[in-house]
N, C-alpha and C. Protein backbone atom coordinates (compact mmCIF):
# COMPACT_ATOMS: atom_id res chain seq x y z
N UNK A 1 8.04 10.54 -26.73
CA UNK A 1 7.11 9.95 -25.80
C UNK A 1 7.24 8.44 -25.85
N UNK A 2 6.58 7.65 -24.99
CA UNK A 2 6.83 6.07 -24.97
C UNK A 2 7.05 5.87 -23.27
N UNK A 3 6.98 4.71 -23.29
CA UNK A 3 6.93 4.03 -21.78
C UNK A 3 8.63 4.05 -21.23
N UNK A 4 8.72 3.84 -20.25
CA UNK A 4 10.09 4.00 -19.26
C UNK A 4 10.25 2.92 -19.91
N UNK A 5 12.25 2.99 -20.42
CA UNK A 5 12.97 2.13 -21.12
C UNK A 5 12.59 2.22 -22.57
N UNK A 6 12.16 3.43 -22.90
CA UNK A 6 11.57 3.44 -24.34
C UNK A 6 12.83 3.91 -25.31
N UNK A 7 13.84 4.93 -24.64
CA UNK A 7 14.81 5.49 -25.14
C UNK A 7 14.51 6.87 -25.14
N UNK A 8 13.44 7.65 -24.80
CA UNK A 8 13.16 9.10 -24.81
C UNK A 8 14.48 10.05 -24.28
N UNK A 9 14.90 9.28 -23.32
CA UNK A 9 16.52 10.30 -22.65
C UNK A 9 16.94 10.49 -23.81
N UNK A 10 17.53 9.13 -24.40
CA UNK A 10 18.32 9.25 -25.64
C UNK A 10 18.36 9.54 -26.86
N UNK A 11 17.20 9.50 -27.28
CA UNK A 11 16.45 9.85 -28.51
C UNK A 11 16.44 11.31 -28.26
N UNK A 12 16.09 11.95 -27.07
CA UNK A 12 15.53 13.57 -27.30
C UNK A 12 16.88 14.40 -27.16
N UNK A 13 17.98 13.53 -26.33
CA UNK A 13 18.80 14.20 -26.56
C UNK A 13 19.73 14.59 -27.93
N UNK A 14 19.42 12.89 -28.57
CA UNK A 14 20.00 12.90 -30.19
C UNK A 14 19.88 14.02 -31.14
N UNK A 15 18.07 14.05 -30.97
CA UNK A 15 17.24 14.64 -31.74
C UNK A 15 17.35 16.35 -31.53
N UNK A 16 18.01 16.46 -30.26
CA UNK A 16 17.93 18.02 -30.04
C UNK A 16 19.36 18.40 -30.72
N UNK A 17 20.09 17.39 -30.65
CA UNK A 17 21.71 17.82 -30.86
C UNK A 17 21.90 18.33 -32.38
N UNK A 18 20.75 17.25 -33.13
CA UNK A 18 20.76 17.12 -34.49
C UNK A 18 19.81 18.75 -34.97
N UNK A 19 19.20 18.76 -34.67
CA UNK A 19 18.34 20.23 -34.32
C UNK A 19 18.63 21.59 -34.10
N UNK A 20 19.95 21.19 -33.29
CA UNK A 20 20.49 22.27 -32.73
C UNK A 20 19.38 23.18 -31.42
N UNK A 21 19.36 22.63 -30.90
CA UNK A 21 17.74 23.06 -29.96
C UNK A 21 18.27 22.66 -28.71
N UNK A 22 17.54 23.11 -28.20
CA UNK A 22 18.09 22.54 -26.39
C UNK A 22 17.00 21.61 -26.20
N UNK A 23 17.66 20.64 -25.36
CA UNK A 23 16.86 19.55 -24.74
C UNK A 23 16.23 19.62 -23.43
N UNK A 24 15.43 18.96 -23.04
CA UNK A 24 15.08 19.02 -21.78
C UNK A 24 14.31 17.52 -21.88
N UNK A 25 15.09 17.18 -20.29
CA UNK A 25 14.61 15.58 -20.25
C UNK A 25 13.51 15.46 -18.58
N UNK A 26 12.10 15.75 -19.36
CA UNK A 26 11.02 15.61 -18.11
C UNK A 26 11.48 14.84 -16.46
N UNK A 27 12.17 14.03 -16.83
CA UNK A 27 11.93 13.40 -15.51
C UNK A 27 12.99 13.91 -14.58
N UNK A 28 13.89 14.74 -15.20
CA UNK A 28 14.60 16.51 -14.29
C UNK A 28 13.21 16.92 -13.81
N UNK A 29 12.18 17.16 -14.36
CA UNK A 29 11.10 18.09 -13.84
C UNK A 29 9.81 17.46 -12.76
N UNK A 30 10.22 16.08 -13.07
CA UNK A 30 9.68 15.40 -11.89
C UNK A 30 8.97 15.94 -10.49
N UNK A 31 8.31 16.33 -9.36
CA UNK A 31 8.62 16.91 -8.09
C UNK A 31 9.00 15.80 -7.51
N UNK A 32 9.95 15.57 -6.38
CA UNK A 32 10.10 15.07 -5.61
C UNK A 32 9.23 13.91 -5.11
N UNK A 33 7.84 14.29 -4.92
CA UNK A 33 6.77 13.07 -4.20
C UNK A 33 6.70 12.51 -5.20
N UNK A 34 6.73 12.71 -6.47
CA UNK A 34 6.58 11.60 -7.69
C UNK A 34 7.60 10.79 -7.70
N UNK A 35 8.82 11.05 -7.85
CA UNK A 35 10.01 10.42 -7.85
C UNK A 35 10.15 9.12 -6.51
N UNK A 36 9.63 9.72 -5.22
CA UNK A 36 9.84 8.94 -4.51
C UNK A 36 8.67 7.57 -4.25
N UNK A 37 7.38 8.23 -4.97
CA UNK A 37 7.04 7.74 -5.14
C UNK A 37 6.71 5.74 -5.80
N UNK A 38 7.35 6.51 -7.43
CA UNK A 38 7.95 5.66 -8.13
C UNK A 38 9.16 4.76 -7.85
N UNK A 39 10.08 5.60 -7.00
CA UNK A 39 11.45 4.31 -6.37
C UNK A 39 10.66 3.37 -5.90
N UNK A 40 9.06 3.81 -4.96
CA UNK A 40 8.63 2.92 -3.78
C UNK A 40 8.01 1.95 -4.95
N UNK A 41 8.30 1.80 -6.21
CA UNK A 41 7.71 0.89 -6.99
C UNK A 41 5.74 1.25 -7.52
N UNK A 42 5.37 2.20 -6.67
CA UNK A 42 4.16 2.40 -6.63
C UNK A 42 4.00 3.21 -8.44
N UNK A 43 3.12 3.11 -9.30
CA UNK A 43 2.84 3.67 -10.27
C UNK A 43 2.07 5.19 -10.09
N UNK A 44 2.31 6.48 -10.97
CA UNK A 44 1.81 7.53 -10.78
C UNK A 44 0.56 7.58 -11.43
N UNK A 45 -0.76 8.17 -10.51
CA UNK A 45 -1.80 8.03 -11.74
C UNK A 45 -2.00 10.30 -11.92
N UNK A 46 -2.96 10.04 -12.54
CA UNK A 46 -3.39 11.40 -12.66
C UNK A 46 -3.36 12.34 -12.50
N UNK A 47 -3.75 12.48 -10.82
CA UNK A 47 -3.03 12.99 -10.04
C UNK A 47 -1.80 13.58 -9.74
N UNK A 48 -0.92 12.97 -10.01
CA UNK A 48 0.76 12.82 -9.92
C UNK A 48 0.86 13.52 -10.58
N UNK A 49 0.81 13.25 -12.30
CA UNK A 49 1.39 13.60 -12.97
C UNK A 49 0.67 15.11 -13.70
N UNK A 50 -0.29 15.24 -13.28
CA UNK A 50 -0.48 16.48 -13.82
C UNK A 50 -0.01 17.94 -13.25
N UNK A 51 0.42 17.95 -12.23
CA UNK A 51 1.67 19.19 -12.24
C UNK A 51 2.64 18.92 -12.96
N UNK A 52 2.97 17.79 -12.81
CA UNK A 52 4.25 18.41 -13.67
C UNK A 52 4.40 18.00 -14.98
N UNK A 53 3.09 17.63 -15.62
CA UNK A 53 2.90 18.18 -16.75
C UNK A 53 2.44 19.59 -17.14
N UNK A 54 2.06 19.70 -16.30
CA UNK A 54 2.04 21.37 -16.40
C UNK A 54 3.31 22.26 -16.22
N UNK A 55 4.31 21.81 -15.92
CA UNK A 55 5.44 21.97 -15.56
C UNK A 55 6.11 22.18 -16.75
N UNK A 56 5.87 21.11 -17.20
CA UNK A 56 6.70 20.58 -18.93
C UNK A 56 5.56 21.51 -20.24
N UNK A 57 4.37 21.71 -19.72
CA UNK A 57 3.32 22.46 -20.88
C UNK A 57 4.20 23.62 -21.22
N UNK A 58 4.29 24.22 -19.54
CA UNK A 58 4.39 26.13 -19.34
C UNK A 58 5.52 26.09 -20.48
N UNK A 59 6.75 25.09 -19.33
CA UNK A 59 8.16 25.50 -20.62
C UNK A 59 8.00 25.48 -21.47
N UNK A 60 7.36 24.56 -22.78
CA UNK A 60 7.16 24.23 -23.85
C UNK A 60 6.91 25.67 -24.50
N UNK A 61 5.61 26.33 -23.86
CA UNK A 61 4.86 27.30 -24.67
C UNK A 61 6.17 28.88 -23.98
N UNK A 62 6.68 28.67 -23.03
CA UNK A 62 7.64 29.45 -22.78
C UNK A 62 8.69 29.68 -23.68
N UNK A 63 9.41 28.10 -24.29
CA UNK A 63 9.91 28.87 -25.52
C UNK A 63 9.30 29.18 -26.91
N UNK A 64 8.29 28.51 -27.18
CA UNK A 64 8.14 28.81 -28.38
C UNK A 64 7.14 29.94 -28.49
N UNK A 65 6.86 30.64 -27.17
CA UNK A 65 6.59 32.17 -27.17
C UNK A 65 7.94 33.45 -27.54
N UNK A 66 8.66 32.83 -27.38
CA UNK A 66 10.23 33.33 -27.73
C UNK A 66 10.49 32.77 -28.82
N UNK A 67 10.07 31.95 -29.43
CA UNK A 67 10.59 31.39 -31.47
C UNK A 67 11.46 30.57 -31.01
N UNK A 68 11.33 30.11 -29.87
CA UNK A 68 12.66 28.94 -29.96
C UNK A 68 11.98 27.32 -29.68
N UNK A 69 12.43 26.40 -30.87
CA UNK A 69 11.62 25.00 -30.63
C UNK A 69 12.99 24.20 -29.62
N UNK A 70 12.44 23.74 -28.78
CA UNK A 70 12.89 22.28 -27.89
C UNK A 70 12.52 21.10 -28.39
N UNK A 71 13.38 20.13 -27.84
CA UNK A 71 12.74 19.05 -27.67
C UNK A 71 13.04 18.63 -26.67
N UNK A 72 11.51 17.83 -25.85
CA UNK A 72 11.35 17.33 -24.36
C UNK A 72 11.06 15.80 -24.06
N UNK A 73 11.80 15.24 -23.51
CA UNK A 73 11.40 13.57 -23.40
C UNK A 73 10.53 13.95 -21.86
N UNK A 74 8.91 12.70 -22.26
CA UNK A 74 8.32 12.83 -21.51
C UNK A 74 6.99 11.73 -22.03
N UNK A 75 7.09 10.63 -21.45
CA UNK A 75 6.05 9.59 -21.38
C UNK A 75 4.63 10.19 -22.07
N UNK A 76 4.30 11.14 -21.96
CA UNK A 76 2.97 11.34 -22.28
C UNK A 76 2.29 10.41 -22.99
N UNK A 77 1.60 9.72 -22.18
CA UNK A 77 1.41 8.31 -22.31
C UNK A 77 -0.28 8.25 -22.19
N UNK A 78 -1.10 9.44 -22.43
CA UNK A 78 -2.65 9.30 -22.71
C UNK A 78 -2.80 10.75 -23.18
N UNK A 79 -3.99 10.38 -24.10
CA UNK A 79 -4.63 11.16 -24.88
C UNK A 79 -4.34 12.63 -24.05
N UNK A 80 -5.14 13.07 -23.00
CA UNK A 80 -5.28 13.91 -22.07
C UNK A 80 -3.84 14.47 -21.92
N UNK A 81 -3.13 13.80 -21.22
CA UNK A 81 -1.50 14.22 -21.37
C UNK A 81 -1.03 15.20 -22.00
N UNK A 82 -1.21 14.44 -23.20
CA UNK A 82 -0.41 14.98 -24.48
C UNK A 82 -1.45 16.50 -25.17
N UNK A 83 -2.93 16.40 -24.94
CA UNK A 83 -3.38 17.38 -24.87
C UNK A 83 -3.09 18.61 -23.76
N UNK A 84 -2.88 18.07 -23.05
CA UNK A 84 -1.92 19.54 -22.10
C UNK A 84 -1.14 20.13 -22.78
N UNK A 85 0.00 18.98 -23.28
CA UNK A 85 1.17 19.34 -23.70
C UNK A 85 1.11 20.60 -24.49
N UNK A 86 0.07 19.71 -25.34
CA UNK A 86 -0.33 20.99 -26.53
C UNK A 86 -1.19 21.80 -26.54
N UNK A 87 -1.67 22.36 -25.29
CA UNK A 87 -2.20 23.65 -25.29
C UNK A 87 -1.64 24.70 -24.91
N UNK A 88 -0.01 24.23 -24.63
CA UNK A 88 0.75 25.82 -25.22
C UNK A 88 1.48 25.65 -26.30
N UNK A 89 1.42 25.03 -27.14
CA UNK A 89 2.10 24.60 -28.29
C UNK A 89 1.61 23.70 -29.24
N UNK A 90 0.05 24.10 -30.11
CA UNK A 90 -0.23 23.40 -30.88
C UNK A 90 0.66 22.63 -31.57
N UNK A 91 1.35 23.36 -32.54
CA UNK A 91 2.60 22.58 -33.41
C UNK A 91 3.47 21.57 -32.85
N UNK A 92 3.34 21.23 -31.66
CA UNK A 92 3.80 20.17 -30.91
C UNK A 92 3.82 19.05 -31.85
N UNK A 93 5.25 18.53 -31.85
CA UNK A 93 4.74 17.20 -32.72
C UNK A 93 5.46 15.80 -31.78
N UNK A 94 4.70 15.08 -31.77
CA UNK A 94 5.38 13.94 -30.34
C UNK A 94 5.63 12.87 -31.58
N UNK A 95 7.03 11.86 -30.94
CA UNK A 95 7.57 11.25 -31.43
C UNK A 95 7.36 10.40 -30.72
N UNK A 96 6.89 9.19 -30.80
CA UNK A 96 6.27 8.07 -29.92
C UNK A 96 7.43 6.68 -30.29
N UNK A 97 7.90 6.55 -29.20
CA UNK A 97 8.97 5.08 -29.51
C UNK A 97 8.11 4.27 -29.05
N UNK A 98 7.64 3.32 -29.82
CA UNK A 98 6.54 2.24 -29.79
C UNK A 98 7.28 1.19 -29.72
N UNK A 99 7.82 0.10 -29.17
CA UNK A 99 8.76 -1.22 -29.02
C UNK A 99 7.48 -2.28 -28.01
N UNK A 100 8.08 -3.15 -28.48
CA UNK A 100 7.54 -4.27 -27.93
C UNK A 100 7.63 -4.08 -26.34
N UNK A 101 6.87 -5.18 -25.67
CA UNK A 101 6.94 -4.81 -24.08
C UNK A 101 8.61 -5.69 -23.86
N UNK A 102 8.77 -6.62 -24.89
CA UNK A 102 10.37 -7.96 -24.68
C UNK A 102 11.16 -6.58 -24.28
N UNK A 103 11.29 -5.82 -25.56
CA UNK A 103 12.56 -5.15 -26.19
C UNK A 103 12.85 -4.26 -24.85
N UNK A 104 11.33 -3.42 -24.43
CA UNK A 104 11.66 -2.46 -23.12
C UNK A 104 12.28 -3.00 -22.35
N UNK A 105 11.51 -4.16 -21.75
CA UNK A 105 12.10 -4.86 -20.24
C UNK A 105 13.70 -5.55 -20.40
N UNK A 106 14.02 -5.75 -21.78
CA UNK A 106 15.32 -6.25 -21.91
C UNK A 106 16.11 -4.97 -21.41
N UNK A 107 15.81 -3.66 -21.77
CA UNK A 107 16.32 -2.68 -21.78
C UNK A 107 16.71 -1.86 -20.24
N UNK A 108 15.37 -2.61 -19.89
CA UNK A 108 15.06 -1.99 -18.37
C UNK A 108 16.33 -3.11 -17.39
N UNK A 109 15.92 -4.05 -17.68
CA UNK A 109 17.02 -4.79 -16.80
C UNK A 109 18.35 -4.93 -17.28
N UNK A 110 18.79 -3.80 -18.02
CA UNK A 110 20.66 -3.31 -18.27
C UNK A 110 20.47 -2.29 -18.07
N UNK A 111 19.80 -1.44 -17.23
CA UNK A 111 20.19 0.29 -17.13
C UNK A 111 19.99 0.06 -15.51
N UNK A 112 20.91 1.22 -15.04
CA UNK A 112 20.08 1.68 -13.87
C UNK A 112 19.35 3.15 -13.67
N UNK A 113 18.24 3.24 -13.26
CA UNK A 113 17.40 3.99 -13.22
C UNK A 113 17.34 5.25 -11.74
N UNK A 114 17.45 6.30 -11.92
CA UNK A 114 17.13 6.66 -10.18
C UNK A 114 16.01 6.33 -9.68
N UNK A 115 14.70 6.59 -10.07
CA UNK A 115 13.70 6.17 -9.45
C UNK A 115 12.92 5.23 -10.41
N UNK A 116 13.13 4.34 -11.31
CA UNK A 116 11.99 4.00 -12.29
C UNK A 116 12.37 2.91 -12.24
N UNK A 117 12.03 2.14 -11.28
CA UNK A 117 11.84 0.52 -10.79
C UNK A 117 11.35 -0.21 -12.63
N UNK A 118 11.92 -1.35 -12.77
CA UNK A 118 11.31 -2.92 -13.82
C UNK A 118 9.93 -2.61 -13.87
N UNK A 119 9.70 -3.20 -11.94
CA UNK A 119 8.36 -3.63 -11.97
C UNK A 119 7.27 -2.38 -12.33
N UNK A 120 7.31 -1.10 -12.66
CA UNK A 120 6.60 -0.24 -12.86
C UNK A 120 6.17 -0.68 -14.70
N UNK A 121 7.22 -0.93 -15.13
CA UNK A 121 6.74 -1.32 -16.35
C UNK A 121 5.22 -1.63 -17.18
N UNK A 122 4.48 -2.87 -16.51
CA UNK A 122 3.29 -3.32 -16.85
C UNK A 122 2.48 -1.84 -16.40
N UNK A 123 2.46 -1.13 -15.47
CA UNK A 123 1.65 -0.14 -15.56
C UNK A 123 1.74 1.20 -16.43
N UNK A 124 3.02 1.09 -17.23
CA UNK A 124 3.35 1.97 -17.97
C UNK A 124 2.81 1.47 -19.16
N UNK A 125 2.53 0.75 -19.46
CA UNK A 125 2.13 -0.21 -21.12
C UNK A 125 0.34 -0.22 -20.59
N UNK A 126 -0.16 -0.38 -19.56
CA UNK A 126 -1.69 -0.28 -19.11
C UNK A 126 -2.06 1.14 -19.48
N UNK A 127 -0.98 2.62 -18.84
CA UNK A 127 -2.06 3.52 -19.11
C UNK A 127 -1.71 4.16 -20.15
N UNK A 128 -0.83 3.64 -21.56
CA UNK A 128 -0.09 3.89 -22.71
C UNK A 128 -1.98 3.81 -23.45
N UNK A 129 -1.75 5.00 -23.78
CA UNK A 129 -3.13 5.71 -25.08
C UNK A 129 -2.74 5.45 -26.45
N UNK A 130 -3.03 5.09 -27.73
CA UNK A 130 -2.38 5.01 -28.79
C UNK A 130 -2.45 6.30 -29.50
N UNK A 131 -1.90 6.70 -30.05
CA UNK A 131 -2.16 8.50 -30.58
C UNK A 131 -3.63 7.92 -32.13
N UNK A 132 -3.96 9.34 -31.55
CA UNK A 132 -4.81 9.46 -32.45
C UNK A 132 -4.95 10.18 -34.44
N UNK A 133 -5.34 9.56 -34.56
CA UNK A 133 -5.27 10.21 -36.27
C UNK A 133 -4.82 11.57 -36.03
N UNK A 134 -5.36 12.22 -35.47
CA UNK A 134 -5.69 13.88 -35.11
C UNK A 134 -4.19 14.70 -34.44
N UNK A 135 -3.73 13.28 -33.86
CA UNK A 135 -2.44 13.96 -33.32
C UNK A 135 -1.11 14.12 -34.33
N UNK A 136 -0.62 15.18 -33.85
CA UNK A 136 0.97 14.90 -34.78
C UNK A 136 2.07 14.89 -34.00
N UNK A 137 2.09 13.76 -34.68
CA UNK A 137 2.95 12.32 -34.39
C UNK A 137 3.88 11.75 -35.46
N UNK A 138 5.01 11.33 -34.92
CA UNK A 138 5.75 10.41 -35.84
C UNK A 138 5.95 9.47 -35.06
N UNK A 139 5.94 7.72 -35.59
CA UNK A 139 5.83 6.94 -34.55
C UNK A 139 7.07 6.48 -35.09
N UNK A 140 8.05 5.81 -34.06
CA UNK A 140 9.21 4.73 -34.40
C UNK A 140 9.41 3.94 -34.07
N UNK A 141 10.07 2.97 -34.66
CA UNK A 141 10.66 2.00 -33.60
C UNK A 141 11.55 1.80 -33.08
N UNK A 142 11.61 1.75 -31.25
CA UNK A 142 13.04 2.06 -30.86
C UNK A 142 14.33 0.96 -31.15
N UNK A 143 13.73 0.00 -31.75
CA UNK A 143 14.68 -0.98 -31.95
C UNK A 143 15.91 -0.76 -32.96
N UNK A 144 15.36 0.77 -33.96
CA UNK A 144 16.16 0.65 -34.76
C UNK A 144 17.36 1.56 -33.94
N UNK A 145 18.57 2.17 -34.35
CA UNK A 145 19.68 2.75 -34.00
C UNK A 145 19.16 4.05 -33.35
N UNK A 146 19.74 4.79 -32.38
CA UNK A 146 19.54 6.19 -33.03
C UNK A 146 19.30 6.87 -33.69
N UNK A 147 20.85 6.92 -34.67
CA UNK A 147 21.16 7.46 -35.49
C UNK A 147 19.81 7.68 -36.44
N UNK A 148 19.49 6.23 -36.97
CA UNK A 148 18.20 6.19 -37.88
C UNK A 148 17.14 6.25 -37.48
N UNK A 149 16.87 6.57 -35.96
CA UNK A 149 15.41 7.01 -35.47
C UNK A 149 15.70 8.49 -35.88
N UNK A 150 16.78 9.23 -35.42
CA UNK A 150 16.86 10.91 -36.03
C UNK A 150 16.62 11.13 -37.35
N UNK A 151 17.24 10.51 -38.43
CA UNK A 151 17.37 10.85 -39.55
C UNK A 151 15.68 10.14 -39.52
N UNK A 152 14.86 9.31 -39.16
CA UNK A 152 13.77 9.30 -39.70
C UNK A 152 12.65 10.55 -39.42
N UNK A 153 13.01 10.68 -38.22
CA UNK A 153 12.43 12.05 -37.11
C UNK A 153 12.18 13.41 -38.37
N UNK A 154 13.59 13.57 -38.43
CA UNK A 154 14.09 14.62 -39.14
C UNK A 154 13.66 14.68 -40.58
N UNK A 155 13.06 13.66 -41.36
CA UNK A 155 12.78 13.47 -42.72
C UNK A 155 10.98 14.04 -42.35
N UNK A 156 10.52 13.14 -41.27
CA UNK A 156 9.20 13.01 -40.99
C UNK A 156 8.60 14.65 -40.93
N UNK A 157 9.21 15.52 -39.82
CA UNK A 157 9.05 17.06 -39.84
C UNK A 157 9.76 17.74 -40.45
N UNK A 158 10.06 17.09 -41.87
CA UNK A 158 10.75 17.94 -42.71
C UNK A 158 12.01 19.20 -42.03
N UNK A 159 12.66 18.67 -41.00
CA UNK A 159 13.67 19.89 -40.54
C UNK A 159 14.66 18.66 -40.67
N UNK A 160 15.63 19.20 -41.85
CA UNK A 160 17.10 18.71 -41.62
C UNK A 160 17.89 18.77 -40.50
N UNK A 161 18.64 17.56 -40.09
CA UNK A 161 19.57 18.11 -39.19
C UNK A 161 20.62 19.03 -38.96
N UNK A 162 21.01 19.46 -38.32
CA UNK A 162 21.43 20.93 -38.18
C UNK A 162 20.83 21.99 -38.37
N UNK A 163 19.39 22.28 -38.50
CA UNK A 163 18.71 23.72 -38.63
C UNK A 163 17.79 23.60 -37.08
N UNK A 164 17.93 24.93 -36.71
CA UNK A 164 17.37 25.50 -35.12
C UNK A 164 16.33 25.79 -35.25
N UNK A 165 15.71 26.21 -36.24
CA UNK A 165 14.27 26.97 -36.42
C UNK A 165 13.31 25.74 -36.70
């Protein structure tokens, strides 16, 4: 989880590889009016995004109704959110890339994005919730490598890399 330009593509894909798990990167699950939305620079509120967080809930609890854990990159970026998330999947544990607003926007202006405009940025850091004691969470910082955001990931929920379960 974390704001656009946080590294979630990259991180969840790391983290799934290391896992052995399949990935899934939310903003595939996007609908359409959100996406176009967001090109138009306009920010998603509530509204928006709660289908297809519900989108990203169902799958979640879809596999791990089958014993199989994922990992999903996906902003869940307020309290509420992330409580969806996890009402098909208590054991949900979100990995929050916490970086400075410099480090994102440096980040944001060397990528290109399909629909996730710079200027959306400041509204992504406005409706950013801080996790709560209560949640489980591992927080990082995206500044460090990959590599050593996984191996911290992976120490944090006690699952070595390379085990599926």
């Amino acid at each position: 989880m974390g704001v656009s330009g946080s590294g979630k593509s990259t991180i969840g894909a790391a983290l799934a590889a290391a896992l052995q798990v399949e990935f899934i990167d939310g903003d595939d699950l996007h609908p359409r009016a959100n996406k176009q939305k967001m090109a138009a620079g306009i920010p998603l509120d509530d509204e928006d995004r709660a289908p297809w967080l519900e989108i990203i809930a169902e799958r979640i609890g879809a596999e791990r109704a089958d014993g199989r854990s994922i990992v999903v990159a996906c902003s869940a970026l307020r309290r509420r959110y992330r409580d969806q998330l996890i009402s098909y999947a208590p054991e949900t544990v979100f990995v929050h890339l916490a970086g400075d607003r410099a480090l994102i926007a440096d980040r944001q202006a060397h990528r290109q994005h399909e629909y996730m405009p710079p200027s959306l940025l400041d509204s992504q850091f406005a409706t950013l919730e801080p996790l709560q004691e209560d949640e489980r969470a591992v927080l990082v910082d995206p500044a460090l490598t990959p590599e050593e955001i996984v191996r911290r990931v992976t120490e944090s929920i006690g699952r070595p890399a390379g085990t599926s379960r």
